[in-house]
PDB file of N, CA and C in Angstrom:
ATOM      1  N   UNK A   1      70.555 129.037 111.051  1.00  0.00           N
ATOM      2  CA  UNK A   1      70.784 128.574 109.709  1.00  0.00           C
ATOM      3  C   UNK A   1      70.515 127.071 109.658  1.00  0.00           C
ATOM      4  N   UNK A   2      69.764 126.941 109.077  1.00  0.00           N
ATOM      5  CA  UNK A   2      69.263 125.130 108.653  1.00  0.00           C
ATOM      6  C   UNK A   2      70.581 124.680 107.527  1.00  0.00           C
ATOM      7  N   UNK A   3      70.462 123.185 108.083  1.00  0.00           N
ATOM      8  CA  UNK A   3      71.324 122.479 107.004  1.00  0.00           C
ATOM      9  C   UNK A   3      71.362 122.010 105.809  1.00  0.00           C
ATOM     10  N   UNK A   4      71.572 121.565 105.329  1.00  0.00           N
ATOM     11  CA  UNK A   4      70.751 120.989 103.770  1.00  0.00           C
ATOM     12  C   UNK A   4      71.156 119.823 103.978  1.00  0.00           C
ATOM     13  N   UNK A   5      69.929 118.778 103.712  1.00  0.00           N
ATOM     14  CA  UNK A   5      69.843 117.312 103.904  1.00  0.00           C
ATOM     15  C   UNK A   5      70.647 117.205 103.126  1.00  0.00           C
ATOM     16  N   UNK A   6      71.489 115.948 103.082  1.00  0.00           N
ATOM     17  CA  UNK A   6      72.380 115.014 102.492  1.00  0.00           C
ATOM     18  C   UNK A   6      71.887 114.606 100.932  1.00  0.00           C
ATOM     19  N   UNK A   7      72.169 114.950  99.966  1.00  0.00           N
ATOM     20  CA  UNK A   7      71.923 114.212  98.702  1.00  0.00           C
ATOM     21  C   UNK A   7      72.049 112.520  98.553  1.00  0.00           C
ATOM     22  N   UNK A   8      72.995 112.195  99.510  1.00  0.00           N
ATOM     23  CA  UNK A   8      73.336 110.804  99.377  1.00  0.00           C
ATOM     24  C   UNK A   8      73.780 110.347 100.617  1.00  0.00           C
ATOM     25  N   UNK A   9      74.254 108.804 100.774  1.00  0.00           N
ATOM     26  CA  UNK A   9      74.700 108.518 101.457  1.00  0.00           C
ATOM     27  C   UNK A   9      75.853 107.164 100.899  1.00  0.00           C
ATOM     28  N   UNK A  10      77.020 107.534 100.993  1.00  0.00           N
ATOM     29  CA  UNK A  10      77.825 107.105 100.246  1.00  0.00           C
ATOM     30  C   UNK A  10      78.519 105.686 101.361  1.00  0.00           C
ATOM     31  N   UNK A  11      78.127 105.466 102.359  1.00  0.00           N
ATOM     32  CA  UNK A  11      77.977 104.169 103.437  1.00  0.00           C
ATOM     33  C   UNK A  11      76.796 102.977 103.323  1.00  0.00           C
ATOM     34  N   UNK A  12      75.446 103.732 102.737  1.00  0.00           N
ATOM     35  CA  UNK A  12      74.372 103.306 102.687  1.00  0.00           C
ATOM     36  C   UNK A  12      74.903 101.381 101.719  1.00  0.00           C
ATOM     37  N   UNK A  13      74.022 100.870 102.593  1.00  0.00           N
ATOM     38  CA  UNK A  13      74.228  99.241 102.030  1.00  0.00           C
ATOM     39  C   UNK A  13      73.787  99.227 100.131  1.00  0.00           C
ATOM     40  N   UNK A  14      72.904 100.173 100.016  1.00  0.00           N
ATOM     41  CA  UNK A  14      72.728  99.767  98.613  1.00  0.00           C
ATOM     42  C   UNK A  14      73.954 100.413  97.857  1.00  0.00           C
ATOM     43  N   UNK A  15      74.387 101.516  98.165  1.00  0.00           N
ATOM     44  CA  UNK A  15      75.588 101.517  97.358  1.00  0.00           C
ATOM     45  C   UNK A  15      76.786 100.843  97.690  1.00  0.00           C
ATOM     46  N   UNK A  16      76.921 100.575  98.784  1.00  0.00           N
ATOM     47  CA  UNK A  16      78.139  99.493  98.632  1.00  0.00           C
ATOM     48  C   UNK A  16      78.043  98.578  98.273  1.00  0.00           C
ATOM     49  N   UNK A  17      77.021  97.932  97.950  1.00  0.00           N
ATOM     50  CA  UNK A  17      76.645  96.663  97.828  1.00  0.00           C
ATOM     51  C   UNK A  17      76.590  96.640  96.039  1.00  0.00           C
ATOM     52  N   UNK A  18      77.014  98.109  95.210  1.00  0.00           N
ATOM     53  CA  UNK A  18      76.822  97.776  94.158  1.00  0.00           C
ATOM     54  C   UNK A  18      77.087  99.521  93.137  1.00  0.00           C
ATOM     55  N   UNK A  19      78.537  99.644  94.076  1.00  0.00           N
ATOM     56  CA  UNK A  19      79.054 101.034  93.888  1.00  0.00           C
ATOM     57  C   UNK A  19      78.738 101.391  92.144  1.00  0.00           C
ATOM     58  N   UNK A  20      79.078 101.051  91.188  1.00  0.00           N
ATOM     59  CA  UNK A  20      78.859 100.761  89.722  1.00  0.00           C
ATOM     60  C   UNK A  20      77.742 101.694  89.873  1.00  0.00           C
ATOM     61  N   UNK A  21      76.038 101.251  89.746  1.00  0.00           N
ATOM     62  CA  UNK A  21      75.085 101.244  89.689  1.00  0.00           C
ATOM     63  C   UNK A  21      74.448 102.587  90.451  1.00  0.00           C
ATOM     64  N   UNK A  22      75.037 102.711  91.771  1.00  0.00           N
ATOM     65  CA  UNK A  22      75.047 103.883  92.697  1.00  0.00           C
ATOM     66  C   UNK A  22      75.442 105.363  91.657  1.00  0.00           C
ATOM     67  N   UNK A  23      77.057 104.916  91.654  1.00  0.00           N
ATOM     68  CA  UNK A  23      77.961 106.096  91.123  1.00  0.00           C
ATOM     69  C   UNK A  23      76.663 106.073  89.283  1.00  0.00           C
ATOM     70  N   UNK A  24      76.520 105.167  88.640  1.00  0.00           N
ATOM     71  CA  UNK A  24      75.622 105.698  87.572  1.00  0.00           C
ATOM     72  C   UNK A  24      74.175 106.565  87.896  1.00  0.00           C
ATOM     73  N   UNK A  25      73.690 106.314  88.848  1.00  0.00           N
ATOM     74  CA  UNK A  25      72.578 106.752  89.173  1.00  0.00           C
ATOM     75  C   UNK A  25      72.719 108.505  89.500  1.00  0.00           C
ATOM     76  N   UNK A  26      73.666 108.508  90.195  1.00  0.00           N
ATOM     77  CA  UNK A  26      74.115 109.773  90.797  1.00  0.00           C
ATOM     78  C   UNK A  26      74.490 110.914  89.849  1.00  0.00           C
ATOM     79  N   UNK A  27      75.631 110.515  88.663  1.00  0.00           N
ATOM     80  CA  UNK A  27      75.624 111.445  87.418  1.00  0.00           C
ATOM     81  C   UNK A  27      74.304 111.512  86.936  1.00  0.00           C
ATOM     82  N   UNK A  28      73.472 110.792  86.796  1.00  0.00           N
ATOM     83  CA  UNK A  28      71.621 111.328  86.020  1.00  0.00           C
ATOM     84  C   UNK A  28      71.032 112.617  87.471  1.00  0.00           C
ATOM     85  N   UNK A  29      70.984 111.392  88.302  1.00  0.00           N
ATOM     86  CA  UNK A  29      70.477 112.347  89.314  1.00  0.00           C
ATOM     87  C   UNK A  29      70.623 113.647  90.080  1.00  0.00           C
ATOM     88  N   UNK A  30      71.934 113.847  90.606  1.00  0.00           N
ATOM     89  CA  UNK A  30      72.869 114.634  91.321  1.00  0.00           C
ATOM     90  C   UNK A  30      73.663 114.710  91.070  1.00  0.00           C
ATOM     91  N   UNK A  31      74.418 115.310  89.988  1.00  0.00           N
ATOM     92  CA  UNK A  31      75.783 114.844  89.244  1.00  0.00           C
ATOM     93  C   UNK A  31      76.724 115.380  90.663  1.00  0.00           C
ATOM     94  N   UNK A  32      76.335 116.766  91.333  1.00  0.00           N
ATOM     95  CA  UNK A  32      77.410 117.266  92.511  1.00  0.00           C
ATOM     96  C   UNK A  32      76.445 117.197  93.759  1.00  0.00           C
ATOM     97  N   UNK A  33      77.235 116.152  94.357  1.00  0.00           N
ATOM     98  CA  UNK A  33      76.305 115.615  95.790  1.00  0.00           C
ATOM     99  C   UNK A  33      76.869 116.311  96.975  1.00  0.00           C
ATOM    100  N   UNK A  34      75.950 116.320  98.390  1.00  0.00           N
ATOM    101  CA  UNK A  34      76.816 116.954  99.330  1.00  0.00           C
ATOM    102  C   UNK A  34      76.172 115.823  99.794  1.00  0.00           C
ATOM    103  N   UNK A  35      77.014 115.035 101.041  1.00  0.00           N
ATOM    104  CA  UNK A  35      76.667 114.071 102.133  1.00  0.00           C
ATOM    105  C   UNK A  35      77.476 114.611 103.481  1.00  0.00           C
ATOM    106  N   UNK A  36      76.982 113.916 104.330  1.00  0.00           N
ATOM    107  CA  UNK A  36      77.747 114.258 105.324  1.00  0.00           C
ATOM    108  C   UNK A  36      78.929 113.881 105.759  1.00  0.00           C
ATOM    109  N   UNK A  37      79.321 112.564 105.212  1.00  0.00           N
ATOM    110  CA  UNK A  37      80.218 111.262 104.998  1.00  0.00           C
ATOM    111  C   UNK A  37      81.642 112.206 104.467  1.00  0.00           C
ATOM    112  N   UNK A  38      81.453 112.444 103.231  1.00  0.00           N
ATOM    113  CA  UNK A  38      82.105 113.172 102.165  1.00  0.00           C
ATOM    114  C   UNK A  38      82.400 114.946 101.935  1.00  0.00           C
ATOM    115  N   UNK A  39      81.601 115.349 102.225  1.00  0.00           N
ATOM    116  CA  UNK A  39      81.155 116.298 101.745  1.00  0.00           C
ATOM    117  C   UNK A  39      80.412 116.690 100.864  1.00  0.00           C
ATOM    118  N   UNK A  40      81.047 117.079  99.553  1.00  0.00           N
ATOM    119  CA  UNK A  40      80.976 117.356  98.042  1.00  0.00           C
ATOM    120  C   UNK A  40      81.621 116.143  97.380  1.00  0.00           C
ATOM    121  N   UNK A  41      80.798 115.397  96.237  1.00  0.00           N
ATOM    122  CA  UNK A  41      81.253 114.784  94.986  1.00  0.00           C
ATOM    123  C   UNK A  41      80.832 114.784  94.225  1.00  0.00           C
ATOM    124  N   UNK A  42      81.346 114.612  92.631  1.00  0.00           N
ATOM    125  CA  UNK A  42      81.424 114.971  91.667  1.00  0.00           C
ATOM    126  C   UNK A  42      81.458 113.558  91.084  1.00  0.00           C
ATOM    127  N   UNK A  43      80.066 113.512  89.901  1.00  0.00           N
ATOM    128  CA  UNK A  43      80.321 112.219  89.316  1.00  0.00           C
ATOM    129  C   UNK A  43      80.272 112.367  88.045  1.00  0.00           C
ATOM    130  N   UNK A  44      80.774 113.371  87.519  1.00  0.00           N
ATOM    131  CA  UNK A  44      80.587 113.679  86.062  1.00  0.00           C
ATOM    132  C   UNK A  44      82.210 114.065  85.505  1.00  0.00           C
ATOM    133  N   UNK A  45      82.901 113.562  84.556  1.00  0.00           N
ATOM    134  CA  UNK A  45      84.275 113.506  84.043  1.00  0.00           C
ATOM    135  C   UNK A  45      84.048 115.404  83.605  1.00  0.00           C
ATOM    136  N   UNK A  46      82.942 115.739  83.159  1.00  0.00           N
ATOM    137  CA  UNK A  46      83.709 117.359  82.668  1.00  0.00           C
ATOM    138  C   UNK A  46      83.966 117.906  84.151  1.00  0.00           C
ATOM    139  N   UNK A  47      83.090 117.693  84.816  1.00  0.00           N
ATOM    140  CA  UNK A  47      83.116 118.851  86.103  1.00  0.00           C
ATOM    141  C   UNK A  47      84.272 118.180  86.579  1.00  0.00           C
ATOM    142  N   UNK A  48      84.558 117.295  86.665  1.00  0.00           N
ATOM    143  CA  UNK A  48      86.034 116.917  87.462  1.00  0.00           C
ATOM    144  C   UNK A  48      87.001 117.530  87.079  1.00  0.00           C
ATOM    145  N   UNK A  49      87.173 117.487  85.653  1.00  0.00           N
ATOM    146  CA  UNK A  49      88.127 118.027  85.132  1.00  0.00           C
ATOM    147  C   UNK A  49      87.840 119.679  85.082  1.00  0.00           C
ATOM    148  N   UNK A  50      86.832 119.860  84.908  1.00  0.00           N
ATOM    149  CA  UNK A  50      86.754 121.598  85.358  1.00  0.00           C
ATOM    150  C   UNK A  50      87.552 122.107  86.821  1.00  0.00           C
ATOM    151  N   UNK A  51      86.869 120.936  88.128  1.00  0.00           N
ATOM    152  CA  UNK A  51      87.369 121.437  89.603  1.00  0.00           C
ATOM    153  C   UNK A  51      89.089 121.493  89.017  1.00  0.00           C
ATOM    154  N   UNK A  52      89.546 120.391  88.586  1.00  0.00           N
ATOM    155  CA  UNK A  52      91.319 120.154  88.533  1.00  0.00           C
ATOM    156  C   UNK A  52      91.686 121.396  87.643  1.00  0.00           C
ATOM    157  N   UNK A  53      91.423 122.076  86.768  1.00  0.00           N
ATOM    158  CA  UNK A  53      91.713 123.061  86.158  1.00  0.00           C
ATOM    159  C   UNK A  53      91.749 124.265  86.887  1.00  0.00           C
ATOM    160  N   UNK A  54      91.094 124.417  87.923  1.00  0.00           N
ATOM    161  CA  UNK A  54      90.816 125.504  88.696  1.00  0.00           C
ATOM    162  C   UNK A  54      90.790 125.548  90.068  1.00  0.00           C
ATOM    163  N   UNK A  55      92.181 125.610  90.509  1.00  0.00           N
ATOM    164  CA  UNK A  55      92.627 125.062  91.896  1.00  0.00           C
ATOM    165  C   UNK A  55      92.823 126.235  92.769  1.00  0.00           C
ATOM    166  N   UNK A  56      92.596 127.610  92.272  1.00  0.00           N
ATOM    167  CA  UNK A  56      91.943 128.960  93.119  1.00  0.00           C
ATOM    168  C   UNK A  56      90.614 128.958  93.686  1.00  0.00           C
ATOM    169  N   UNK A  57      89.921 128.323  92.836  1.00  0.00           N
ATOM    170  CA  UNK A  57      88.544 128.047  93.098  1.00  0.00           C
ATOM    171  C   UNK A  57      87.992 126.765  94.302  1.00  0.00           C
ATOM    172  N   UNK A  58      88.846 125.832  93.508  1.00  0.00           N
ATOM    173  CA  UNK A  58      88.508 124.409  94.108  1.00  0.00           C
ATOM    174  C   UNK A  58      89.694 124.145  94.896  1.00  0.00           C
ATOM    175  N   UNK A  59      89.827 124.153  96.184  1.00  0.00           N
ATOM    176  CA  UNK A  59      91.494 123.498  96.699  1.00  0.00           C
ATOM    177  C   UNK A  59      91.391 122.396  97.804  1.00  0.00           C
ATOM    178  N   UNK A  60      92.564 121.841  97.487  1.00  0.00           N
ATOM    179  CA  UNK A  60      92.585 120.542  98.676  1.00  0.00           C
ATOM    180  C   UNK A  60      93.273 120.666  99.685  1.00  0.00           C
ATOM    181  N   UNK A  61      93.987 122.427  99.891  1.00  0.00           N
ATOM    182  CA  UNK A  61      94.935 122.519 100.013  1.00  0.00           C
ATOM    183  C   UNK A  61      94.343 122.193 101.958  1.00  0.00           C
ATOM    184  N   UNK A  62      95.142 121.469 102.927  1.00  0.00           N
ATOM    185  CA  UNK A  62      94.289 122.296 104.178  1.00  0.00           C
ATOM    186  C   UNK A  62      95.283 122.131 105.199  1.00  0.00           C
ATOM    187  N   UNK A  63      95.185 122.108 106.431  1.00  0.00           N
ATOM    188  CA  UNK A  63      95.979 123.205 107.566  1.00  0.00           C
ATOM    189  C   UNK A  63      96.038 121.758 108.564  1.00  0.00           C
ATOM    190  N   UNK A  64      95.245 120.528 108.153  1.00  0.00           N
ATOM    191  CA  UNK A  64      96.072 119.745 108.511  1.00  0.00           C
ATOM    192  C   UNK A  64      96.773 118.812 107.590  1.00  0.00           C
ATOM    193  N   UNK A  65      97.961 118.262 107.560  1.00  0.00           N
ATOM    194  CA  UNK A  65      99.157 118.195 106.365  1.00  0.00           C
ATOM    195  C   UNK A  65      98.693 116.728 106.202  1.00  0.00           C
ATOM    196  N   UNK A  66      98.290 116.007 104.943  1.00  0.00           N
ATOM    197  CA  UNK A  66      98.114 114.940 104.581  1.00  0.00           C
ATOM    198  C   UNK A  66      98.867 115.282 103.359  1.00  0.00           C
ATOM    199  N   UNK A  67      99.609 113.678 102.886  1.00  0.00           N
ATOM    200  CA  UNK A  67     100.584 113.747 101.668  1.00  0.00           C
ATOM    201  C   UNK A  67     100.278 112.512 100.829  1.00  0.00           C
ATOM    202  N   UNK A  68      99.437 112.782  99.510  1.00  0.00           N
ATOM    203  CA  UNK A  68      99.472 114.538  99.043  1.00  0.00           C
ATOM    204  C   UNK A  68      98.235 114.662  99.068  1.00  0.00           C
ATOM    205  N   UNK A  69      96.824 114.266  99.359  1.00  0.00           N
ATOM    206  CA  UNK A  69      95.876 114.526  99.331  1.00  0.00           C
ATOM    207  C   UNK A  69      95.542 116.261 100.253  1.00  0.00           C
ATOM    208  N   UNK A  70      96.374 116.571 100.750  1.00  0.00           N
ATOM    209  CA  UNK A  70      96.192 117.921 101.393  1.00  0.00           C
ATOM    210  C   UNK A  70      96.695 119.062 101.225  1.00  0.00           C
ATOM    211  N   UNK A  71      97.339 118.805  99.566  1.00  0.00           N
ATOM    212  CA  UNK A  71      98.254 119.469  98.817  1.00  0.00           C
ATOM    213  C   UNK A  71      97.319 120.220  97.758  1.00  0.00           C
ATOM    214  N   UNK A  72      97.696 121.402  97.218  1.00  0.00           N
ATOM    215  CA  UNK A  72      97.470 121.479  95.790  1.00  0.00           C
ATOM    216  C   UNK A  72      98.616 121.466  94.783  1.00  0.00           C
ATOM    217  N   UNK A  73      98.492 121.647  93.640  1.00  0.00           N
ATOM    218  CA  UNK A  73     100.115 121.526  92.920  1.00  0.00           C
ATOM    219  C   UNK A  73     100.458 122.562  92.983  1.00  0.00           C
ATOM    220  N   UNK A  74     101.522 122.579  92.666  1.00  0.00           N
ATOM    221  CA  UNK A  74     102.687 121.945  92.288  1.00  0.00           C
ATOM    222  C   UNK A  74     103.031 121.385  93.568  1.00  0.00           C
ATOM    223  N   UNK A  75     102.942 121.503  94.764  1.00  0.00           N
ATOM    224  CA  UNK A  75     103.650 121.228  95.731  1.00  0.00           C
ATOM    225  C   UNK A  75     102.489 119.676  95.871  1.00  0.00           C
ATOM    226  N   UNK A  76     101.374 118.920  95.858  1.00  0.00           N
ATOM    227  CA  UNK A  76     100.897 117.860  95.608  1.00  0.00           C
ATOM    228  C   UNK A  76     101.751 116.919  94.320  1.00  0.00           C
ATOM    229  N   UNK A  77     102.296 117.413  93.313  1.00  0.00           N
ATOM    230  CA  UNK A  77     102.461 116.890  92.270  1.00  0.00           C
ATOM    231  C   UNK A  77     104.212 116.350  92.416  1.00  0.00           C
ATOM    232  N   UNK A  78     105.020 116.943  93.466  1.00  0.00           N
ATOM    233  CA  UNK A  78     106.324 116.416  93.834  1.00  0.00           C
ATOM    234  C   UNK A  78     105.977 115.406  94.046  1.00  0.00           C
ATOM    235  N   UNK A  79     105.018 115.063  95.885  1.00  0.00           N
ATOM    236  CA  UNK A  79     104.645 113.973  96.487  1.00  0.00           C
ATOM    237  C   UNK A  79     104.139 112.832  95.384  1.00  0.00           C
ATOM    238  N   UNK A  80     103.401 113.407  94.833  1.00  0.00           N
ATOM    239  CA  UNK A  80     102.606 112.331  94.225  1.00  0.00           C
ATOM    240  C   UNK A  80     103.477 111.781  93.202  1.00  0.00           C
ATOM    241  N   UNK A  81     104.741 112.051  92.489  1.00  0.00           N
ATOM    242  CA  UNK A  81     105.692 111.307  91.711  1.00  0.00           C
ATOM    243  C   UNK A  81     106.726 110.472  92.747  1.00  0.00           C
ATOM    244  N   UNK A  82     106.977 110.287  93.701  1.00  0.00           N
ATOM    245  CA  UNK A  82     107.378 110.393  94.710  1.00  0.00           C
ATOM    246  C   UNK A  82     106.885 109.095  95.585  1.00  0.00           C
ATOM    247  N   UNK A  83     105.315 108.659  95.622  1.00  0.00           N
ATOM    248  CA  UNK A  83     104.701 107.956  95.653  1.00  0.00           C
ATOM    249  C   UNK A  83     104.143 106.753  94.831  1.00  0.00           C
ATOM    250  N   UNK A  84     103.867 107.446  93.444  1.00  0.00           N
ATOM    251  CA  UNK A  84     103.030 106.561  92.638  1.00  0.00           C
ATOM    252  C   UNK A  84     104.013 105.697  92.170  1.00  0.00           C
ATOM    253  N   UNK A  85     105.169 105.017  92.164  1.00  0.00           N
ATOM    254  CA  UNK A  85     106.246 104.025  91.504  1.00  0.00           C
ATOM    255  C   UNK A  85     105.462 102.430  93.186  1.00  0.00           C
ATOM    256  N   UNK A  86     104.902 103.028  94.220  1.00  0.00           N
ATOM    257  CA  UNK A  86     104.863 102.120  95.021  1.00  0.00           C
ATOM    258  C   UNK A  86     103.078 101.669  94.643  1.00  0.00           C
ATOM    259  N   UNK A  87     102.372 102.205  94.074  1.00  0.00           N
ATOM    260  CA  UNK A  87     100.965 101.693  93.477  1.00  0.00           C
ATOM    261  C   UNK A  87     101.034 100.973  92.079  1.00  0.00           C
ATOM    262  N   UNK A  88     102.180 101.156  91.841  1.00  0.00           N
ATOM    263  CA  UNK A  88     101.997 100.331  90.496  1.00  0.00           C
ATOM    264  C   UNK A  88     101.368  98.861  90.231  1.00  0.00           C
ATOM    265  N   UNK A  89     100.905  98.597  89.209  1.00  0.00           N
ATOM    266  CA  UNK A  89     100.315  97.164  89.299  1.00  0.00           C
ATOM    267  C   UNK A  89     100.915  96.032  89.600  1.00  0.00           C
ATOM    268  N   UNK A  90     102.383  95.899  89.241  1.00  0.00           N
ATOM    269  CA  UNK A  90     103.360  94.976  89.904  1.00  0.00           C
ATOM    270  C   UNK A  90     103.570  95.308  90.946  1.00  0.00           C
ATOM    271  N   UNK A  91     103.207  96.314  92.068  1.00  0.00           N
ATOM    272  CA  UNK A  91     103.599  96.135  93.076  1.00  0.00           C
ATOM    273  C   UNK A  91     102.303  95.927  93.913  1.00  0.00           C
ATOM    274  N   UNK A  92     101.358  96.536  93.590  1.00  0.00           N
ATOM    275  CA  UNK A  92      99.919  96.446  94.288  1.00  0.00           C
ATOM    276  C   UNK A  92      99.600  94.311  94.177  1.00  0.00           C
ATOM    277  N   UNK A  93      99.521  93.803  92.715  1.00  0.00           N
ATOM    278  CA  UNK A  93      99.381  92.451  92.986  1.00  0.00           C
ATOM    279  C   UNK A  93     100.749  91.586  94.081  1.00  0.00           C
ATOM    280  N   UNK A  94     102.060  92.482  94.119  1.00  0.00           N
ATOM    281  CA  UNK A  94     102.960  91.553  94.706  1.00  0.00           C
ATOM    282  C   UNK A  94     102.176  91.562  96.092  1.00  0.00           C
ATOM    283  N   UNK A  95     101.625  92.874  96.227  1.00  0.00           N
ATOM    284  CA  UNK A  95     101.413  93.143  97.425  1.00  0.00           C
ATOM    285  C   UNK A  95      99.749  92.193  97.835  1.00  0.00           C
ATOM    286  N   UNK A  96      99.297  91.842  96.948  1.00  0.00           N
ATOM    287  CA  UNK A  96      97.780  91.468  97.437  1.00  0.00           C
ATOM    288  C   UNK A  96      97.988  89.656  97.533  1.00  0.00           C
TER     289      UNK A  96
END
């Protein structure tokens, strides 16, 4: 079984060097990219919100335990209230 080349490369100097411009290019071009970096991404607001609607289909759920990125909800959505009071903008600038 052959692989399928990389749509992107989401390390590559031109997109870091000017993520904006990259991530626009990518919704015209490849709106759902596979890299090797990443996997699968999604640069288009419906399909995002399609994957989040449909978490039988699409899951984050996985078998090694990251919190909450390795969650799906409801059991992601405890953690993540739980968490998000320490990203807030008063605390992210106290913090920078």
């Amino acid at each position: 079984m052959t692989q399928k080349p990389a749509d992107w490369n989401p390390r590559d100097e031109s997109v870091l060097g000017d993520q904006r411009r990259a991530y626009d290019d990518m919704r015209e071009r490849c709106p759902v990219a596979h890299s090797d970096y990443l996997n699968w991404s999604l640069f288009r607001h419906a399909d995002i919100m399609a994957v989040i609607a449909d978490p039988d289909t699409f899951s984050n759920a996985s078998r090694h335990r990251a919190i909450p990125n390795g969650m799906d909800a409801p059991e992601h959505t405890v953690y993540r209230r739980l968490l998000e009071p320490y990203f807030s903008t008063e605390r992210m600038a106290a913090f920078e």
